[in-house]
C-alpha atoms as a PDB file:
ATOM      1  CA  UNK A   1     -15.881  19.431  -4.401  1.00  0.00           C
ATOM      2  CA  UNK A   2     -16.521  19.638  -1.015  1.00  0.00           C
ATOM      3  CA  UNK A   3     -14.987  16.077  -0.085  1.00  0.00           C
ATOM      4  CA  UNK A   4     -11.510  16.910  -1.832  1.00  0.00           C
ATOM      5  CA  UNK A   5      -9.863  16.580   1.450  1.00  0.00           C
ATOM      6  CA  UNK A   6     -11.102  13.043   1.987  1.00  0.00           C
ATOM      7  CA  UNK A   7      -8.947  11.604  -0.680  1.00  0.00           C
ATOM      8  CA  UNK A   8      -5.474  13.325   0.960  1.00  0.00           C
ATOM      9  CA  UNK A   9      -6.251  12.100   4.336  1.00  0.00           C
ATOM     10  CA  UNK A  10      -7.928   8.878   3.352  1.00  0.00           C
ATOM     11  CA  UNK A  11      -4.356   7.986   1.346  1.00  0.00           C
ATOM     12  CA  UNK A  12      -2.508   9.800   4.501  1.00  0.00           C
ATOM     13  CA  UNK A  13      -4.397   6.910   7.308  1.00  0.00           C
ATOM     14  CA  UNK A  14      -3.897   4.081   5.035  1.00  0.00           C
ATOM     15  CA  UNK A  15      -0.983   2.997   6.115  1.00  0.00           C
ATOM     16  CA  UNK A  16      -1.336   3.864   9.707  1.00  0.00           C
ATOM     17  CA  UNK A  17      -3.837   1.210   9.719  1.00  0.00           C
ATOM     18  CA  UNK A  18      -1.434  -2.277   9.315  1.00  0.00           C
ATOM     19  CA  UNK A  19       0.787  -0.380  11.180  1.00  0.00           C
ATOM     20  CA  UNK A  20      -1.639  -0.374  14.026  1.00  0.00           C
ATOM     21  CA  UNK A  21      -2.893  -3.892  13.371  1.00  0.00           C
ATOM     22  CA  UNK A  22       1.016  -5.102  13.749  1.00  0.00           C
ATOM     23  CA  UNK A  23       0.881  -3.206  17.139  1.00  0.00           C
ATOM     24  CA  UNK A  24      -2.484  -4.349  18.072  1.00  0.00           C
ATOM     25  CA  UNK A  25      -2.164  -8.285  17.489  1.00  0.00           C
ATOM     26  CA  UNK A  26       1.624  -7.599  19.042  1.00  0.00           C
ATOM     27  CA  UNK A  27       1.394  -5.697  21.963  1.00  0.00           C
ATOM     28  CA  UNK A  28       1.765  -8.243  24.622  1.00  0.00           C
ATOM     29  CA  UNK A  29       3.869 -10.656  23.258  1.00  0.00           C
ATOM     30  CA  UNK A  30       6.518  -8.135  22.048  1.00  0.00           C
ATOM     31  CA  UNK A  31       7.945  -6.949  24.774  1.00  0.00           C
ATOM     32  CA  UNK A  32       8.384 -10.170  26.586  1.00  0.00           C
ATOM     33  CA  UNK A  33      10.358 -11.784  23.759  1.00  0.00           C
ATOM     34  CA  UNK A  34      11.805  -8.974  22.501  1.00  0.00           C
ATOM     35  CA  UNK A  35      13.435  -7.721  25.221  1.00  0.00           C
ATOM     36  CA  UNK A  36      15.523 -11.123  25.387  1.00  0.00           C
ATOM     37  CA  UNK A  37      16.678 -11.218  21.602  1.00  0.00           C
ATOM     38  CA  UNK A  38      20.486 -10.380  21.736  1.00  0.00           C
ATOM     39  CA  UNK A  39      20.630  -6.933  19.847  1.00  0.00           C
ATOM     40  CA  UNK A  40      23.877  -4.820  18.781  1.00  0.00           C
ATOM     41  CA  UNK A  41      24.181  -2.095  20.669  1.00  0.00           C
ATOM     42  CA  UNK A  42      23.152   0.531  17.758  1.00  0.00           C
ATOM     43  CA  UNK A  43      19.401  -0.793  18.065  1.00  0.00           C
ATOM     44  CA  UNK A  44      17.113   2.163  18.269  1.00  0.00           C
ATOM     45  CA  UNK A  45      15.298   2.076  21.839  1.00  0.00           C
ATOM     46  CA  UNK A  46      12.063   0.494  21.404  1.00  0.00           C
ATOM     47  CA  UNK A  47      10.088   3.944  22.677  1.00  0.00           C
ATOM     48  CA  UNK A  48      11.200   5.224  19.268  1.00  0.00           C
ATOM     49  CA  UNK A  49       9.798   2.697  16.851  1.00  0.00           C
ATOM     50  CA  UNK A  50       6.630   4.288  16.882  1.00  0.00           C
ATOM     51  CA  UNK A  51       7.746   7.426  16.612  1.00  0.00           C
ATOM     52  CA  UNK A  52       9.590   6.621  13.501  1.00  0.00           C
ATOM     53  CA  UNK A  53       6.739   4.959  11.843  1.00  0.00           C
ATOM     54  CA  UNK A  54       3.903   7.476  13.012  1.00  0.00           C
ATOM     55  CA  UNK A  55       6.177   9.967  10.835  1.00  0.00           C
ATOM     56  CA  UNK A  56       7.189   7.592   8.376  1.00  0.00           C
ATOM     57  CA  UNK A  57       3.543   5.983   7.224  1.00  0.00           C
ATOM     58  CA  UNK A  58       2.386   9.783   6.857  1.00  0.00           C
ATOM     59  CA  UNK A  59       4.781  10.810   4.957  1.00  0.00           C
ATOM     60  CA  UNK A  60       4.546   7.819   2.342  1.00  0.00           C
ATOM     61  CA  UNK A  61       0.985   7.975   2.475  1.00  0.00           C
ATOM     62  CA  UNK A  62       0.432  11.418   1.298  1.00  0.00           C
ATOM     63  CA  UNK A  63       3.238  10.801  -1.310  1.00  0.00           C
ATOM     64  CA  UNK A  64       1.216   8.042  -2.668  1.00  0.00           C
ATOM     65  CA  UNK A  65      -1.589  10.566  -2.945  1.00  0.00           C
ATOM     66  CA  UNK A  66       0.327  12.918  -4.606  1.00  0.00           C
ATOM     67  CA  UNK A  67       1.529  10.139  -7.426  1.00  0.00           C
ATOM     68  CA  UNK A  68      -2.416   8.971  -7.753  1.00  0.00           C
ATOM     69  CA  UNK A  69      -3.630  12.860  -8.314  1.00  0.00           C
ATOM     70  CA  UNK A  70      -1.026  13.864 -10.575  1.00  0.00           C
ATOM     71  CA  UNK A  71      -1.896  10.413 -12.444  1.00  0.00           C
ATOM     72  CA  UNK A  72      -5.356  11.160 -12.406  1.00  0.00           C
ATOM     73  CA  UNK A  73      -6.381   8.713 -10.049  1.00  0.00           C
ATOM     74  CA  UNK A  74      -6.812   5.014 -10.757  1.00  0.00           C
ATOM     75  CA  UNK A  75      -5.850   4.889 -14.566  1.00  0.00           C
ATOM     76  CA  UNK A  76      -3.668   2.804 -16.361  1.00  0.00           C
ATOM     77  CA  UNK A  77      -0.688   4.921 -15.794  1.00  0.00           C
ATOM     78  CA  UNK A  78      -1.064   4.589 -12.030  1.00  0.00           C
ATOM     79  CA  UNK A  79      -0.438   0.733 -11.946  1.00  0.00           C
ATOM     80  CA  UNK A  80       2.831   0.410 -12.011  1.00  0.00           C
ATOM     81  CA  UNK A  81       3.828   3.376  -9.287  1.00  0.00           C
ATOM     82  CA  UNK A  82       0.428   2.427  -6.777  1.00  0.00           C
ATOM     83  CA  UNK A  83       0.928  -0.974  -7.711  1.00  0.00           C
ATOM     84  CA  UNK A  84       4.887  -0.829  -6.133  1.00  0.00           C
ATOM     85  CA  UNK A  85       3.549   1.355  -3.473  1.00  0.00           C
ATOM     86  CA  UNK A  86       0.764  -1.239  -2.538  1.00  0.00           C
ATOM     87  CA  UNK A  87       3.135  -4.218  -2.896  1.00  0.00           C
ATOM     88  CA  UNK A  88       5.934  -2.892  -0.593  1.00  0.00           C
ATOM     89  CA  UNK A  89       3.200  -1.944   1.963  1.00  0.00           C
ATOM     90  CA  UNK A  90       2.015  -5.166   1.957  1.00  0.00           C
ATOM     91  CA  UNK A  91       5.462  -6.682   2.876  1.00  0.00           C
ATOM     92  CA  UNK A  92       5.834  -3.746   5.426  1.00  0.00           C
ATOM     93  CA  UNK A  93       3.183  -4.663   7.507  1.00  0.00           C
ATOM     94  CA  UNK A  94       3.889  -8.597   6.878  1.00  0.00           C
ATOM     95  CA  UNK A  95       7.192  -8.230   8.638  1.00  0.00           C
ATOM     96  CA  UNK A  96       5.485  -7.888  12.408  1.00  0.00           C
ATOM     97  CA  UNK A  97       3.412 -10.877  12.131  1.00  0.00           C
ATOM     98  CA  UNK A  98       6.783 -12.958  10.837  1.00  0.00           C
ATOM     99  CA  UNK A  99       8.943 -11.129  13.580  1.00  0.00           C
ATOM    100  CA  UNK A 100       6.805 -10.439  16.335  1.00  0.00           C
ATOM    101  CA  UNK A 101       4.106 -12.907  16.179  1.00  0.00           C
ATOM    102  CA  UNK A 102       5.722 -15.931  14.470  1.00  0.00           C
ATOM    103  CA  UNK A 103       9.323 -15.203  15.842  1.00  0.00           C
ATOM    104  CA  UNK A 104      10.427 -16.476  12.106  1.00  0.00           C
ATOM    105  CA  UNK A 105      13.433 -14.111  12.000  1.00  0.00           C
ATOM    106  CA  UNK A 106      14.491 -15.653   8.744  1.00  0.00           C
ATOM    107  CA  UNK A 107      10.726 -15.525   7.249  1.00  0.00           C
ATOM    108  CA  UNK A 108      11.399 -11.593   8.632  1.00  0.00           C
ATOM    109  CA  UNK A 109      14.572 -11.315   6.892  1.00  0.00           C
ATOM    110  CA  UNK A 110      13.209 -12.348   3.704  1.00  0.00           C
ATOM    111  CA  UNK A 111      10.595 -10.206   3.583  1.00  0.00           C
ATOM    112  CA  UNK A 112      12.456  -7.206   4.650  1.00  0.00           C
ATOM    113  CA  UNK A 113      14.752  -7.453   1.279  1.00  0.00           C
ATOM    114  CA  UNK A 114      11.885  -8.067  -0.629  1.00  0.00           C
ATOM    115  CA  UNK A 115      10.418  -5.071   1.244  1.00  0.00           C
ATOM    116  CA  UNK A 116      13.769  -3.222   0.173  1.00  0.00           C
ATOM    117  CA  UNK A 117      13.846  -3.888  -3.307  1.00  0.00           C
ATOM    118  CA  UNK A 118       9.877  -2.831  -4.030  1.00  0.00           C
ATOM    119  CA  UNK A 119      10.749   0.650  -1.926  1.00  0.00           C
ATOM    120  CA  UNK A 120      13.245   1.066  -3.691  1.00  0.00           C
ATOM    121  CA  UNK A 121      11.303   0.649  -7.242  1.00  0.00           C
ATOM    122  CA  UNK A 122       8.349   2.263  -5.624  1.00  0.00           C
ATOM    123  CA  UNK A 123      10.675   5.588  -5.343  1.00  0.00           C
ATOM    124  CA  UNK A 124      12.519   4.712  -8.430  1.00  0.00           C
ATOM    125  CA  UNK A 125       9.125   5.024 -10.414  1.00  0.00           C
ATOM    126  CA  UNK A 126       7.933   8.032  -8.633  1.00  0.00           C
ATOM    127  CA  UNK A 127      10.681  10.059  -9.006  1.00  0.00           C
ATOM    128  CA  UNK A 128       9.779  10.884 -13.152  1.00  0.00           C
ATOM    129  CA  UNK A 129       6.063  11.347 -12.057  1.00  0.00           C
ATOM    130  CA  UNK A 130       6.352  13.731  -8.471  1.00  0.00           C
ATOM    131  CA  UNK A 131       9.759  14.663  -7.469  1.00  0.00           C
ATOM    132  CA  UNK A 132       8.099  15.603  -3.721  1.00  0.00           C
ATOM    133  CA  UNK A 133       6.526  12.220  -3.477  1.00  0.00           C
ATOM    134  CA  UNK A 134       9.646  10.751  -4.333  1.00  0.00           C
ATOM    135  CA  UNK A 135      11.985  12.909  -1.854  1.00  0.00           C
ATOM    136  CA  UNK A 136       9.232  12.016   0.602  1.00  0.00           C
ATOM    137  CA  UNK A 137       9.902   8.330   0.919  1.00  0.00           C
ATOM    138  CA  UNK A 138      13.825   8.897   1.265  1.00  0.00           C
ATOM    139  CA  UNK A 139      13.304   8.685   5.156  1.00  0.00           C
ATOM    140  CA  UNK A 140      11.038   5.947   5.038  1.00  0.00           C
ATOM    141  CA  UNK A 141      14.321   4.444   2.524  1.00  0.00           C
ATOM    142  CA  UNK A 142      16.893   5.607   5.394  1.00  0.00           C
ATOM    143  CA  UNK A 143      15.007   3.781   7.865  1.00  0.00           C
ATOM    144  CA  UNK A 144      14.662   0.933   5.943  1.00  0.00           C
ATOM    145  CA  UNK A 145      18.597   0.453   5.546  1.00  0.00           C
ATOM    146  CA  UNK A 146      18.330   0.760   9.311  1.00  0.00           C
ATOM    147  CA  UNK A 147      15.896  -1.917  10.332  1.00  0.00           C
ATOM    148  CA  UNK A 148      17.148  -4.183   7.594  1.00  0.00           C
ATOM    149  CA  UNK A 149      20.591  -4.297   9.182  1.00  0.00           C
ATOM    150  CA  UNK A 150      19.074  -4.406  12.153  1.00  0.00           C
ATOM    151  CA  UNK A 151      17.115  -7.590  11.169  1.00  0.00           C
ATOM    152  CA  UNK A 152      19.950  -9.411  10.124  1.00  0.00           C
ATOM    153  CA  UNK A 153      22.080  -8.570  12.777  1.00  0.00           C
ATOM    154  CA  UNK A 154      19.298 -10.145  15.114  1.00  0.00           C
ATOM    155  CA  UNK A 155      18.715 -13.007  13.064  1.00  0.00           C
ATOM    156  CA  UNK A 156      22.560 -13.933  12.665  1.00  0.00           C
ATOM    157  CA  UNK A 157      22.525 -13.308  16.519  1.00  0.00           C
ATOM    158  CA  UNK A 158      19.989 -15.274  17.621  1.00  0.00           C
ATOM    159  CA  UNK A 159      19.715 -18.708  15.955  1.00  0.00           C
ATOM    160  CA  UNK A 160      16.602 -20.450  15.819  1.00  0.00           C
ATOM    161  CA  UNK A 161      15.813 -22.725  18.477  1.00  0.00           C
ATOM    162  CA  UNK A 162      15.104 -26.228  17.168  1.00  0.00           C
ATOM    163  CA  UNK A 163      12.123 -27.989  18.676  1.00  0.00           C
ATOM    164  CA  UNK A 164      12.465 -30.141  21.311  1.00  0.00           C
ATOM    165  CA  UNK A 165      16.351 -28.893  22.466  1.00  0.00           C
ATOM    166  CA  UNK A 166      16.570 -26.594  25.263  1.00  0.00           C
ATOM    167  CA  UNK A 167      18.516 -23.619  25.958  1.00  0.00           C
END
């Protein structure tokens, strides 16, 4: 009883913490190579991506507690929802390492619409279970739409570099 506020804030961190790895493995390379991409001129300034996603990974992660208490925790009933919840996190924080790290903006740009389509679901599922939960994600769905136009307007932008030909 007296631990019932571990499980909130223990679903609430979660997924700060790929988040932070992205960041962490990132944080030097980014801004070098980043800064050079060709970007439309609607691209958030980069002093706001964290921002964004310090709101947007609490928000989702105490909506994904919500869904896994009003399920009863890990039953069978909580598969589906926590399972599209995990999956599309997992593709969320895949996306730095293929953008940032790898500079694969087409690797990027598939995972993104995968990451789309299993939000999308994710909320979809939740919506029957915890209306909140499900109204809770709709920012992390706005921004989403954002960064997935964003990604393909960088990757139609900036064509890969073959190796071997310079620039």
């Amino acid at each position: 009883q007296g631990r019932m506020w571990a499980y909130p804030v223990g679903f609430t961190v979660l997924p700060h913490v790929g988040g932070f790895l992205g960041w962490f493995i990132n944080r030097k390379a980014t801004p070098v190579w980043y800064e050079k991409l060709k970007k439309p001129s609607w691209c958030p300034p980069r002093k706001i991506f964290p921002v964004a996603w310090t709101v947007l990974y609490t928000g989702m992660g105490y909506a994904s507690y919500l869904i896994w208490n009003d399920l009863g925790g890990c039953s069978s009933k909580a598969v589906i929802p926590l399972g599209l919840y995990g999956a599309q996190l997992a593709l969320n924080w895949a996306w730095p390492p293929f953008f940032f790290g790898a500079h694969n903006l087409k690797m990027a740009l598939i995972d993104i619409l995968c990451l789309d389509s299993l939000a999308i679901g994710t909320v979809c599922s939740w919506y029957r279970i915890n209306k909140i939960a499900a109204l809770l994600m709709v920012p992390y769905l706005g921004w989403l739409a954002m960064a997935t136009c964003l990604t393909i307007r960088i990757w139609k932008d900036n064509p890969e570099q073959k190796p071997g030909k310079s620039e």
